[in-house]
N, C-alpha and C. Protein backbone atom coordinates (compact mmCIF):
# COMPACT_ATOMS: atom_id res chain seq x y z
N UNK A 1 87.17 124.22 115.69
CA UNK A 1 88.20 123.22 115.95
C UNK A 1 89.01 123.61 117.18
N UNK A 2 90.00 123.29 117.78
CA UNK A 2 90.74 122.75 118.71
C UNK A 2 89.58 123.04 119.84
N UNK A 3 88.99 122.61 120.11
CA UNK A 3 88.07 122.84 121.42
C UNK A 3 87.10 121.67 121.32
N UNK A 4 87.00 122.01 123.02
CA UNK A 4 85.62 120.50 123.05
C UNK A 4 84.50 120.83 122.71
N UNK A 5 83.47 119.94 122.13
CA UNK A 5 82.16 119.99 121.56
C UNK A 5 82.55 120.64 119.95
N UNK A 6 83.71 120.52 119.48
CA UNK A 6 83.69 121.50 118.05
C UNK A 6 82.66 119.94 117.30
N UNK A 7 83.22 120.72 115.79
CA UNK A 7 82.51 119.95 114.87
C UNK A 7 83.24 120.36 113.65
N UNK A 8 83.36 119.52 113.25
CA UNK A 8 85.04 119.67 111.66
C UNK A 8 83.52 119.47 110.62
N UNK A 9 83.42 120.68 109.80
CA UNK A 9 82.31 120.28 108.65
C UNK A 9 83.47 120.71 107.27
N UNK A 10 82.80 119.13 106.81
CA UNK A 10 83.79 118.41 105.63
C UNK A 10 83.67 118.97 104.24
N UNK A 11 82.24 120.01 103.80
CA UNK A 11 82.07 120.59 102.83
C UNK A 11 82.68 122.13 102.59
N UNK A 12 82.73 122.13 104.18
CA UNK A 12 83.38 123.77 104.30
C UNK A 12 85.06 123.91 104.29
N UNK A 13 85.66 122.65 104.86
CA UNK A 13 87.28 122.37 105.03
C UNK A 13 87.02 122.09 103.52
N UNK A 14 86.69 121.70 102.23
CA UNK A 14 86.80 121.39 101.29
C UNK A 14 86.82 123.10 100.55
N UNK A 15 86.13 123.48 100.49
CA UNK A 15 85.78 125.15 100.67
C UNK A 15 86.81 125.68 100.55
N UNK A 16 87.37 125.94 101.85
CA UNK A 16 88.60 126.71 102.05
C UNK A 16 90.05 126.16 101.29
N UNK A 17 89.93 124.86 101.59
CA UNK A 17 91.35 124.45 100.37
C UNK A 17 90.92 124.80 98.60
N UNK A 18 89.47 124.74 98.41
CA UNK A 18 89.04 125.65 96.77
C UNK A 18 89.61 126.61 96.57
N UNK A 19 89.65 127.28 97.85
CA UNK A 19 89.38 129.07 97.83
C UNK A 19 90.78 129.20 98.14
N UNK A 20 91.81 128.95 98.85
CA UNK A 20 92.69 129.33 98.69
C UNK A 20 93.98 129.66 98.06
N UNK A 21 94.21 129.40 96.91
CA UNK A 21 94.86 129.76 95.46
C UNK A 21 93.93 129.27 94.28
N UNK A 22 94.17 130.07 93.14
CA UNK A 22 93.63 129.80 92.02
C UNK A 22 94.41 128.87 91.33
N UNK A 23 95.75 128.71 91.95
CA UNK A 23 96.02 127.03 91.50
C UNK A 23 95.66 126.21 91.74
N UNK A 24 94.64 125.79 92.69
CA UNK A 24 93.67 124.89 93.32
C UNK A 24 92.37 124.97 92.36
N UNK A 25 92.68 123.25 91.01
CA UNK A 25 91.19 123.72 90.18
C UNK A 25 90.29 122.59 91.20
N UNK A 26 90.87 121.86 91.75
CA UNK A 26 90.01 120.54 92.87
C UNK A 26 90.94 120.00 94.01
N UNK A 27 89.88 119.20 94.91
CA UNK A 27 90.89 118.34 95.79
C UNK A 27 90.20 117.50 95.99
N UNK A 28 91.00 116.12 96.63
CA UNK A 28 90.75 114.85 96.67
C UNK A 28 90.78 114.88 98.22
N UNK A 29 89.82 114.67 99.39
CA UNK A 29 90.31 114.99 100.70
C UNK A 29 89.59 113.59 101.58
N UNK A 30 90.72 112.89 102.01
CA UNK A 30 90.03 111.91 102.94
C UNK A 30 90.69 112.10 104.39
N UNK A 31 89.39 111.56 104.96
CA UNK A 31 89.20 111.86 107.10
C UNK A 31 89.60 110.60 107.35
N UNK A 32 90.38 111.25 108.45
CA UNK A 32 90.28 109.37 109.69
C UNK A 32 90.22 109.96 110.65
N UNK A 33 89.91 109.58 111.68
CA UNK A 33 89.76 110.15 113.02
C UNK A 33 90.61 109.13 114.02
N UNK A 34 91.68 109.75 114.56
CA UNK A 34 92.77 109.09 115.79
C UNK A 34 92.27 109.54 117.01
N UNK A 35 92.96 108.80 117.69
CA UNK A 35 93.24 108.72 119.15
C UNK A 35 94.28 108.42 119.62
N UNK A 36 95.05 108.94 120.59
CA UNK A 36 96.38 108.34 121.25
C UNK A 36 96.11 107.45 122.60
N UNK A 37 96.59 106.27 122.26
CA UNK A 37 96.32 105.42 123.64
C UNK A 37 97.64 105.32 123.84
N UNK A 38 97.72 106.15 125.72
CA UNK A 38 99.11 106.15 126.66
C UNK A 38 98.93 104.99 127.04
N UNK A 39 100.06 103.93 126.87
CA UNK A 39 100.62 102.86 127.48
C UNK A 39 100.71 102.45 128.87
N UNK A 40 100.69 101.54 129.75
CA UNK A 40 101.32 101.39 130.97
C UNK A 40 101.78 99.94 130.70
N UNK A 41 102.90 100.58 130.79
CA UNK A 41 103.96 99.45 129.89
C UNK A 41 104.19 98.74 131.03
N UNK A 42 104.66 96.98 131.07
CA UNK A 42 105.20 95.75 131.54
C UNK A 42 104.11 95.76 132.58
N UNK A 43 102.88 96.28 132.65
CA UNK A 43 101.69 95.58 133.22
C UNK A 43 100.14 95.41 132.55
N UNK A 44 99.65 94.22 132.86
CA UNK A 44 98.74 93.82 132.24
C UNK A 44 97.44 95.25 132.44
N UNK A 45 96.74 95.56 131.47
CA UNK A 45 95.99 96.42 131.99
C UNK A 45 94.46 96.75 130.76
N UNK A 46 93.55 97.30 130.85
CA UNK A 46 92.48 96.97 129.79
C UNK A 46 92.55 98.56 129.30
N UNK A 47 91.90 99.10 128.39
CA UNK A 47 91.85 100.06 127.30
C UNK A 47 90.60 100.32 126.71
N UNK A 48 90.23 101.42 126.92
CA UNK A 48 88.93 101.70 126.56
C UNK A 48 89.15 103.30 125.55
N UNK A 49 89.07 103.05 124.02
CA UNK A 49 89.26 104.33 123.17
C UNK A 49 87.71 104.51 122.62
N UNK A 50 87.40 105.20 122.90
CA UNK A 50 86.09 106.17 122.42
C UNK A 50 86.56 107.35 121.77
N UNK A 51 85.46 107.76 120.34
CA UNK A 51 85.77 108.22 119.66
C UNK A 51 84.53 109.58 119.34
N UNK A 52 83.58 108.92 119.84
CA UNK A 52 82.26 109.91 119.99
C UNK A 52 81.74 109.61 118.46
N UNK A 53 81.82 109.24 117.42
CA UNK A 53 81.74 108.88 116.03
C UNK A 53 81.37 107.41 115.84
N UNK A 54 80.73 107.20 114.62
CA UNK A 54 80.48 105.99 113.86
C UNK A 54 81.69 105.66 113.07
N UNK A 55 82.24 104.10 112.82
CA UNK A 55 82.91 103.88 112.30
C UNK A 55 82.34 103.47 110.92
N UNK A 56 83.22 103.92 109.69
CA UNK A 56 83.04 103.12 108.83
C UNK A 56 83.50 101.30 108.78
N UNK A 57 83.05 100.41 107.66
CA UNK A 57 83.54 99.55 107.89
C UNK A 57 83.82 99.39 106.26
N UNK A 58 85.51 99.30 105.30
CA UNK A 58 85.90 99.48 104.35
C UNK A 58 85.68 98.42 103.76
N UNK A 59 85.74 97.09 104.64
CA UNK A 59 86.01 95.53 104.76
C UNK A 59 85.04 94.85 105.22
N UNK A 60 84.10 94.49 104.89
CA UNK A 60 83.31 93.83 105.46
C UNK A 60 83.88 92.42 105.80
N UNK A 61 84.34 91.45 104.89
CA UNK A 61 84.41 90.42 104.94
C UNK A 61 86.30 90.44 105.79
N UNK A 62 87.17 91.09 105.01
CA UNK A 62 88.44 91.24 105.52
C UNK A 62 89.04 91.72 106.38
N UNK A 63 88.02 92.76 106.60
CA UNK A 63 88.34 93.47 108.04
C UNK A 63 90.12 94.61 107.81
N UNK A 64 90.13 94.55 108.95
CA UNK A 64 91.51 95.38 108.53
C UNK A 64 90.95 96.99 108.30
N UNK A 65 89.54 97.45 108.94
CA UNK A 65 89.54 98.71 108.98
C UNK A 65 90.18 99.72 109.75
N UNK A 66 90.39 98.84 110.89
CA UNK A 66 91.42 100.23 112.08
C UNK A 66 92.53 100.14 111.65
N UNK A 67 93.59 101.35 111.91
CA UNK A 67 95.01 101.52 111.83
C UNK A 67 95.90 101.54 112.69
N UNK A 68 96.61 100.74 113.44
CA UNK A 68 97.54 101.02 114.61
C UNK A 68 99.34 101.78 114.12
N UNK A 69 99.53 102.49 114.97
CA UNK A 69 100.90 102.39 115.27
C UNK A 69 101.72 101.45 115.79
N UNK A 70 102.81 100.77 115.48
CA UNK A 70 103.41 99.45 116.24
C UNK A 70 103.52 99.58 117.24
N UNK A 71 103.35 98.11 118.44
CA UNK A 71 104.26 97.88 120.08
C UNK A 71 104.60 96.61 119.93
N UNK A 72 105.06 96.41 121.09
CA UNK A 72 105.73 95.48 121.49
C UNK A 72 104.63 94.18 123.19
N UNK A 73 104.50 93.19 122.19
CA UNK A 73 103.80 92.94 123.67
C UNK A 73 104.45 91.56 124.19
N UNK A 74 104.07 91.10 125.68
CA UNK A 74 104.60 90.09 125.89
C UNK A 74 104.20 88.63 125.46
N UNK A 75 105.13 87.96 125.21
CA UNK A 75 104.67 86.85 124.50
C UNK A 75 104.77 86.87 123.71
N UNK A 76 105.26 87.62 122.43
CA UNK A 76 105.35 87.73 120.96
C UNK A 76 106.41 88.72 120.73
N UNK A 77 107.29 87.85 120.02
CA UNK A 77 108.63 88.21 119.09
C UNK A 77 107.94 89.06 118.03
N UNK A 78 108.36 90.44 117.99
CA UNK A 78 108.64 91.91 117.07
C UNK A 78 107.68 92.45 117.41
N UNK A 79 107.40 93.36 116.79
CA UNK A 79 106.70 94.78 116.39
C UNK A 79 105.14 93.99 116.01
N UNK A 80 103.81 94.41 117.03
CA UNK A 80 102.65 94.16 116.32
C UNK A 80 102.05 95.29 116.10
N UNK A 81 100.55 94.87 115.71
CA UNK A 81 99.56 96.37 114.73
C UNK A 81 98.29 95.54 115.51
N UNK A 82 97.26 96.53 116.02
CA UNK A 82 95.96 96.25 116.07
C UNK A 82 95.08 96.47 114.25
N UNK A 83 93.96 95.27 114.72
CA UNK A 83 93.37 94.84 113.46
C UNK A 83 91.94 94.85 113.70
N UNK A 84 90.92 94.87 112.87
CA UNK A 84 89.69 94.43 113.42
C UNK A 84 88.93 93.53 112.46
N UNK A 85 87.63 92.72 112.84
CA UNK A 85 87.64 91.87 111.99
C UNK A 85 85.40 92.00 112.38
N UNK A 86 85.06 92.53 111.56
CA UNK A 86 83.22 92.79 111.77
C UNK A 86 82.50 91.56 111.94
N UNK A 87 81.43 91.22 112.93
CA UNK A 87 80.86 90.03 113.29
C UNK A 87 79.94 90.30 111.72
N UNK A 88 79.26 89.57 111.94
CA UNK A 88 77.91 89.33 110.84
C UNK A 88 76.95 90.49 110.85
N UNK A 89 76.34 90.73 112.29
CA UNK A 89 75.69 92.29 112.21
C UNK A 89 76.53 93.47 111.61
N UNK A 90 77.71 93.15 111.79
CA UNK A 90 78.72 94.82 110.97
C UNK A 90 78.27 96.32 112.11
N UNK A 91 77.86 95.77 113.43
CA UNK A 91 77.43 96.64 113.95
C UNK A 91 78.82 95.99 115.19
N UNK A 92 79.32 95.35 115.28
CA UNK A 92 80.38 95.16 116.46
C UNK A 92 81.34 94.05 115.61
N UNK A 93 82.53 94.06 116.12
CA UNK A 93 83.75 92.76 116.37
C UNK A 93 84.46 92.51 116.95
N UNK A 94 85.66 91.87 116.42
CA UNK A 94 86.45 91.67 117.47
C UNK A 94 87.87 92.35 117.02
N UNK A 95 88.58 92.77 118.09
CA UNK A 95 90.27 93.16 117.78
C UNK A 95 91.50 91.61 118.15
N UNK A 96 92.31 91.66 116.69
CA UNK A 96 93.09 91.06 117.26
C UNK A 96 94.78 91.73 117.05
N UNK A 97 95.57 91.31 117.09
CA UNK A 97 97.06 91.47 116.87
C UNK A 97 97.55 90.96 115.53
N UNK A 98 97.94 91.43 115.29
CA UNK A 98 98.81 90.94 113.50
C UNK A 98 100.55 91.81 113.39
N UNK A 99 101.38 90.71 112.56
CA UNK A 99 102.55 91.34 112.20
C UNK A 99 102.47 91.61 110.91
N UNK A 100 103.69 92.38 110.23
CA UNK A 100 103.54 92.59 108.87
C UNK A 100 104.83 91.74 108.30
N UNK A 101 104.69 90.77 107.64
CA UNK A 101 106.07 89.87 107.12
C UNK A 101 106.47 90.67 106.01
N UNK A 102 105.48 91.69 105.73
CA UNK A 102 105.83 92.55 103.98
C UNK A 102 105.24 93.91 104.59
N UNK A 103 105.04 94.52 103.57
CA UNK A 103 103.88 95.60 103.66
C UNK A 103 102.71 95.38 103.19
N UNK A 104 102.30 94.34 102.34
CA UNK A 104 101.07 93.79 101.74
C UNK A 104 100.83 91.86 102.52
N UNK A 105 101.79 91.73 103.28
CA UNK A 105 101.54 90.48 103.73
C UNK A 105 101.20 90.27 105.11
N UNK A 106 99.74 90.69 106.05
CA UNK A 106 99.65 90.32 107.49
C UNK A 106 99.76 89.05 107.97
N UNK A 107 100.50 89.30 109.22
CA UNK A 107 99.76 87.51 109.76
C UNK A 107 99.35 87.96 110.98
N UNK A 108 98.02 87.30 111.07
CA UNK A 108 97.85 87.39 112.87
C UNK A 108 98.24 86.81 113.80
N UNK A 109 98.75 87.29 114.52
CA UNK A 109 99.60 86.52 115.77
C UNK A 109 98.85 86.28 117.09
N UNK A 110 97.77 87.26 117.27
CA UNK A 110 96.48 86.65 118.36
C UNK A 110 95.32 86.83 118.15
N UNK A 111 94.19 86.16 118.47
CA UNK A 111 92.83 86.54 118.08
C UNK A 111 92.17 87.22 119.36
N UNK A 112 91.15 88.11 119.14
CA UNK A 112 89.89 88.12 119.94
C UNK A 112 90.85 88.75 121.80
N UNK A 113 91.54 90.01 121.24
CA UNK A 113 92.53 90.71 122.56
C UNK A 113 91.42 91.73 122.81
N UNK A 114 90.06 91.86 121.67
CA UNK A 114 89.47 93.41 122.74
C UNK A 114 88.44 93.18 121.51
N UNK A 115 87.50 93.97 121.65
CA UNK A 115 86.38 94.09 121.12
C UNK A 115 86.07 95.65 120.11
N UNK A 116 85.09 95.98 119.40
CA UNK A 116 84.92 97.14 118.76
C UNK A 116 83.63 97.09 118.47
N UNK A 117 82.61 98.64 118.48
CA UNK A 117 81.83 98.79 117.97
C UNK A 117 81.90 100.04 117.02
N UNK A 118 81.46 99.74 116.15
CA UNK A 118 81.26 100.74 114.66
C UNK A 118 80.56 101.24 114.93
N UNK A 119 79.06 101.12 115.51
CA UNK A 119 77.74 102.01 115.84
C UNK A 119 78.23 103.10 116.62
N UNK A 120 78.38 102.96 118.10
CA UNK A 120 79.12 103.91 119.23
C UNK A 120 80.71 104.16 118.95
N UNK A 121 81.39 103.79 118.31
CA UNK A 121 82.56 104.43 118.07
C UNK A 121 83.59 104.02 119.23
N UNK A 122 83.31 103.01 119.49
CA UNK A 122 84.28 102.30 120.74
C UNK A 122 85.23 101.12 120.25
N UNK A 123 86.79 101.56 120.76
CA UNK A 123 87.22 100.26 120.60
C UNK A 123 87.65 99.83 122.30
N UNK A 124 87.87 98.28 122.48
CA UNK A 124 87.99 97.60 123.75
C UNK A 124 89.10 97.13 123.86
N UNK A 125 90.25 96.71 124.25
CA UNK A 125 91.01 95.99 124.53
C UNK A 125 91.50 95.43 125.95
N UNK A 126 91.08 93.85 126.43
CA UNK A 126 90.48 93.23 127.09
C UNK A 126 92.32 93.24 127.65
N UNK A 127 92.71 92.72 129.05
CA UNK A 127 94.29 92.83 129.91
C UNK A 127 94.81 92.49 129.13
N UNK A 128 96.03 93.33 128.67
CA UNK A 128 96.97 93.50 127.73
C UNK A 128 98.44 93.42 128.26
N UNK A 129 99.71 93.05 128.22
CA UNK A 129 100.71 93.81 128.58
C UNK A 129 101.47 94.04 127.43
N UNK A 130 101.25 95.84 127.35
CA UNK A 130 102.15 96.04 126.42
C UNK A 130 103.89 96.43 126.91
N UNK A 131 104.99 96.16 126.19
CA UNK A 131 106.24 96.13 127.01
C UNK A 131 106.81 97.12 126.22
N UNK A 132 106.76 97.58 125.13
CA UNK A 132 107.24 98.96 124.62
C UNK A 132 106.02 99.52 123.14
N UNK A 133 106.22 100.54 122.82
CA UNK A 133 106.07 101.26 121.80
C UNK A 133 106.36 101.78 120.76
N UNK A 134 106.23 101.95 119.52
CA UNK A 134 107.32 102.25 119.05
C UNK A 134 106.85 104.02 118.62
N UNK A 135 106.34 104.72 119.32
CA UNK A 135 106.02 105.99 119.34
C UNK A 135 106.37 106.39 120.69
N UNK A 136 106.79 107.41 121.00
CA UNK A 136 107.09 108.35 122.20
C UNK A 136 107.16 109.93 122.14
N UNK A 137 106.07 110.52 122.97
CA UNK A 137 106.23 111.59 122.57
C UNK A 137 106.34 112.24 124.44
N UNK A 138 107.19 111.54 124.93
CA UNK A 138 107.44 111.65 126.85
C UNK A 138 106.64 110.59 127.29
N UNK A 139 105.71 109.87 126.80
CA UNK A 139 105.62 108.63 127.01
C UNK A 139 105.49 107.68 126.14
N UNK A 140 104.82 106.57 126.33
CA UNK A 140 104.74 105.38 125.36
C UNK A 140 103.54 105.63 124.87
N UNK A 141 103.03 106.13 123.46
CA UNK A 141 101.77 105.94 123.14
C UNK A 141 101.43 104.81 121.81
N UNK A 142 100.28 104.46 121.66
CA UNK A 142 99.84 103.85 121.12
C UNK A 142 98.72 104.68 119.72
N UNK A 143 99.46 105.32 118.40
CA UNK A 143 98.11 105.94 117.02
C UNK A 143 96.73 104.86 116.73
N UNK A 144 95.71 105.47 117.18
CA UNK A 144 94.81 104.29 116.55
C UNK A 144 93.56 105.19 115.72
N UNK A 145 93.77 104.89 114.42
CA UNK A 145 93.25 105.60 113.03
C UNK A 145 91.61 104.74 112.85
N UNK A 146 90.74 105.45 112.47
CA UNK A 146 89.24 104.51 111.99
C UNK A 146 89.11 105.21 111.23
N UNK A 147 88.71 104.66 110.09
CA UNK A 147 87.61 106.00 109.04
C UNK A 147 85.87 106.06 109.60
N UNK A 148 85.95 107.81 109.42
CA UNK A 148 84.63 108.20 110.21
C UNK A 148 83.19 107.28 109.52
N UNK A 149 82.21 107.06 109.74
CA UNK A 149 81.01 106.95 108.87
C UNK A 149 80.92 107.99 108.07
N UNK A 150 81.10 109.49 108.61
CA UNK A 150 80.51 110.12 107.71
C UNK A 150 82.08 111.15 107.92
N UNK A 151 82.21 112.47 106.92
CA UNK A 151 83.27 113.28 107.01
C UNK A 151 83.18 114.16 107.95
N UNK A 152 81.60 114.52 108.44
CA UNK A 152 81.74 115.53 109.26
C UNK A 152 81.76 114.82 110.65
N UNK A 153 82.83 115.30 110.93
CA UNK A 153 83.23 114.50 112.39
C UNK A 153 83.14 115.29 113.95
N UNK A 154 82.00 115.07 114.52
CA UNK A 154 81.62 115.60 116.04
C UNK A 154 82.78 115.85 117.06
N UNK A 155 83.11 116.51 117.92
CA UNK A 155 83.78 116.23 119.20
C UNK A 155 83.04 116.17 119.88
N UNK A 156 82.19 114.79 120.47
CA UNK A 156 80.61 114.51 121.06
C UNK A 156 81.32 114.91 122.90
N UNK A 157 80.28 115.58 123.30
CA UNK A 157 80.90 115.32 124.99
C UNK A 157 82.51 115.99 125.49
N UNK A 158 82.77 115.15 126.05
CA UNK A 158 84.62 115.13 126.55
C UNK A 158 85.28 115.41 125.37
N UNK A 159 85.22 115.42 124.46
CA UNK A 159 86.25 114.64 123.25
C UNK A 159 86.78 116.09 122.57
N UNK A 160 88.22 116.50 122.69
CA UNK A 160 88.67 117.39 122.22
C UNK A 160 89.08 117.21 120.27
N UNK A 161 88.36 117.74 120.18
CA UNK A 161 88.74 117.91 118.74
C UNK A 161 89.38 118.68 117.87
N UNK A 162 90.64 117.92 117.12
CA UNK A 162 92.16 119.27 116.85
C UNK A 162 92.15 118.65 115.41
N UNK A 163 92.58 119.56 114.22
CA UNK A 163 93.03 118.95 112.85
C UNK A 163 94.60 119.18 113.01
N UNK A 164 94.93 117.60 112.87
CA UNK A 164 96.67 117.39 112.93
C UNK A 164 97.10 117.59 111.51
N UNK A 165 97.68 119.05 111.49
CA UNK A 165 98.62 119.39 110.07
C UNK A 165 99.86 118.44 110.15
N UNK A 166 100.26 117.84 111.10
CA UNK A 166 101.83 117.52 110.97
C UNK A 166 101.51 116.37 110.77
N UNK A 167 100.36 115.52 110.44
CA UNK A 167 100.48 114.49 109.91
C UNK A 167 99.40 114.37 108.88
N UNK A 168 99.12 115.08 108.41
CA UNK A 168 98.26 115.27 107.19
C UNK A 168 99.44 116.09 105.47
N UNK A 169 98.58 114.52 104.96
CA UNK A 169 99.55 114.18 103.76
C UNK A 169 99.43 115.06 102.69
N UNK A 170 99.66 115.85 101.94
CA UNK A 170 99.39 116.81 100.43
C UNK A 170 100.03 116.38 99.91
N UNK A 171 99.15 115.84 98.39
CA UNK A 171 100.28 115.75 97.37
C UNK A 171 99.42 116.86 95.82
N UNK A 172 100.26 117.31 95.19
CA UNK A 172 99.78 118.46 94.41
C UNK A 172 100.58 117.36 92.47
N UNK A 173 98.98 117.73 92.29
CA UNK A 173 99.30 117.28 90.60
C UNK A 173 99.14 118.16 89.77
N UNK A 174 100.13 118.05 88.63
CA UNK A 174 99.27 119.15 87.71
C UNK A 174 98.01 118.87 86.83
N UNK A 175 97.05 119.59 86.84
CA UNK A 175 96.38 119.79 86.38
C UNK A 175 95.84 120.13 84.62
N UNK A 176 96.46 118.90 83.93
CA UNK A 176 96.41 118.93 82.76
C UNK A 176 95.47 119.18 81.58
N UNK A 177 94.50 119.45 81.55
CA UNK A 177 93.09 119.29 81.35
C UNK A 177 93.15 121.25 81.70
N UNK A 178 93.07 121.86 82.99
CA UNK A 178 92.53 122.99 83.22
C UNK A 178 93.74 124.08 82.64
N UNK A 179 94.97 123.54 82.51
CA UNK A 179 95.97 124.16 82.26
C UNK A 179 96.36 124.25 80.80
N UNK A 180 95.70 123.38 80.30
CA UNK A 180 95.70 123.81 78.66
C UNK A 180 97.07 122.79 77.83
N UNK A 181 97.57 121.75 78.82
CA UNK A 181 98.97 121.37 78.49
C UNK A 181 98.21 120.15 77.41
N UNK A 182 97.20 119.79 78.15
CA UNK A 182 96.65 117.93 77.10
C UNK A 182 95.12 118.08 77.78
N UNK A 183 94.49 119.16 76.53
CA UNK A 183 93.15 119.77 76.57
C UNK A 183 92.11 118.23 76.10
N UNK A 184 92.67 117.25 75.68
CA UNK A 184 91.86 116.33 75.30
C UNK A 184 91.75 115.37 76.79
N UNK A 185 92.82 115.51 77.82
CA UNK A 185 92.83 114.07 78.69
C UNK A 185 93.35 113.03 78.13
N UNK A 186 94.12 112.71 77.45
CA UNK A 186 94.38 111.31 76.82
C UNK A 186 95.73 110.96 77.85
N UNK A 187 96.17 111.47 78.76
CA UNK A 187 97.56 111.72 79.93
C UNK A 187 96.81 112.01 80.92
N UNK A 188 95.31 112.59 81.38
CA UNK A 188 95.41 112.62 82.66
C UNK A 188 95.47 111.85 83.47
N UNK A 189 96.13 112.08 85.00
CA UNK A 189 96.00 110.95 85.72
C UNK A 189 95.21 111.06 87.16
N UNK A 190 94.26 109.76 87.13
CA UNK A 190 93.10 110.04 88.37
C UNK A 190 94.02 109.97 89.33
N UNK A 191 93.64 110.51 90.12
CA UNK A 191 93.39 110.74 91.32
C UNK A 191 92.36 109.89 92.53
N UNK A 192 92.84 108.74 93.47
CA UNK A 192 91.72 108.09 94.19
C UNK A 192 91.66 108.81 95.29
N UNK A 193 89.86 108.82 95.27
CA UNK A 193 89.12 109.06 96.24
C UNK A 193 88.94 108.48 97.63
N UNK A 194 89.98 107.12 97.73
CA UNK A 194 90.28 106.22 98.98
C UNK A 194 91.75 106.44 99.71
N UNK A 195 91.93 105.87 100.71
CA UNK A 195 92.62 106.04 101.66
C UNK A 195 93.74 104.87 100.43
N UNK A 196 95.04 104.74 101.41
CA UNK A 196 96.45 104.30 100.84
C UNK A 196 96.19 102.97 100.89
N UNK A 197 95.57 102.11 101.59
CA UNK A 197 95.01 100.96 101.66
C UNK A 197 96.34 99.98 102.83
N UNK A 198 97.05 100.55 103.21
CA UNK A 198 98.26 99.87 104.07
C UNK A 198 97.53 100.03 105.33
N UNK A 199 98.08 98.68 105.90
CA UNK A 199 97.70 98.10 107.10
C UNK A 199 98.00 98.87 108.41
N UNK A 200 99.37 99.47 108.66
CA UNK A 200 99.22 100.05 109.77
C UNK A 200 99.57 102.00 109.13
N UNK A 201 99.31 102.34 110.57
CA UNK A 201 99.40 104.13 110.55
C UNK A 201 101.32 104.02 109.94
């Protein structure tokens, strides 16, 4: 890891969180793979995020597999989220813009702003002007989250590959069943094997 050409293998990072306390009887571990797209804010301009990876697609019919961080673009009142929506092959689509009126309620506010392929791991976004961000870390960037095809995730080529602790979530349950508290399970509680299911990062 942190170097180019690494390779994050998903049975062995599973491994090491086993192995490292004997309070650890399992873990539940899901991948997304980001990218930061730097802004050039109040001019129109196109966007090309490559990822070196296959995308999964969670949604076939609903789409809503990528994750954005909010901006601000011209022509549209508040805060939007990039979205994606799979043609019929499920091998490409299209990106559009959506707001959130809830946290469970999108609306899309533009269609068809950039393109995506799931096969090559590319997303497109066709002249844009974005006018702010709502991330800054010395500039304006843009989080954009995919779930991998598979867990073990390449840094193919160029592509520096780092595991971000400061945004990677732990949550610790007890373990009722291994601990002897409710040896039958009639209280345990699962644990999902899927992502949070919310629309943006």
């Amino acid at each position: 890891m942190n170097t180019f050409g690494a390779r994050f293998k998903y049975s062995k990072f599973l491994n090491v969180i086993d192995e490292s306390s004997d309070a650890v009887t399992s873990n539940i571990t899901t991948i997304t793979m980001r990218r930061d797209l730097r802004a050039a804010l109040n001019s129109f301009a196109e966007y090309e995020i490559c990822y070196g990876n296959r995308f999964h697609i969670k949604n076939p019919k609903g789409g809503y597999n990528i994750k954005s961080s909010g901006f601000n673009v011209a022509g549209i009142l508040g805060t939007v989220y990039l979205g994606d929506m799979p043609n019929e092959n499920q091998e490409t689509g299209s990106i559009f813009l959506f707001k959130l009126n809830s946290p469970s309620e999108p609306e899309i506010v533009r269609k068809s702003v950039g393109s995506i392929d799931y096969l090559k791991g590319e997303v497109k976004l066709s002249p844009i002007n974005i006018t702010n961000t709502v991330l800054n870390r010395g500039f304006p960037l843009i989080e954009i989250s995919v779930p991998p095809y598979s867990n073990d995730v390449i840094g193919l080529q160029d592509l520096y590959l780092q595991l971000d602790m400061s945004n990677t979530s732990i949550t610790t349950k007890l373990d009722n069943i291994t601990s002897g508290y409710d040896p039958s399970g009639t209280d345990y509680l699962v644990s999902s094997s899927y992502t949070n299911g919310q629309f943006v990062r």
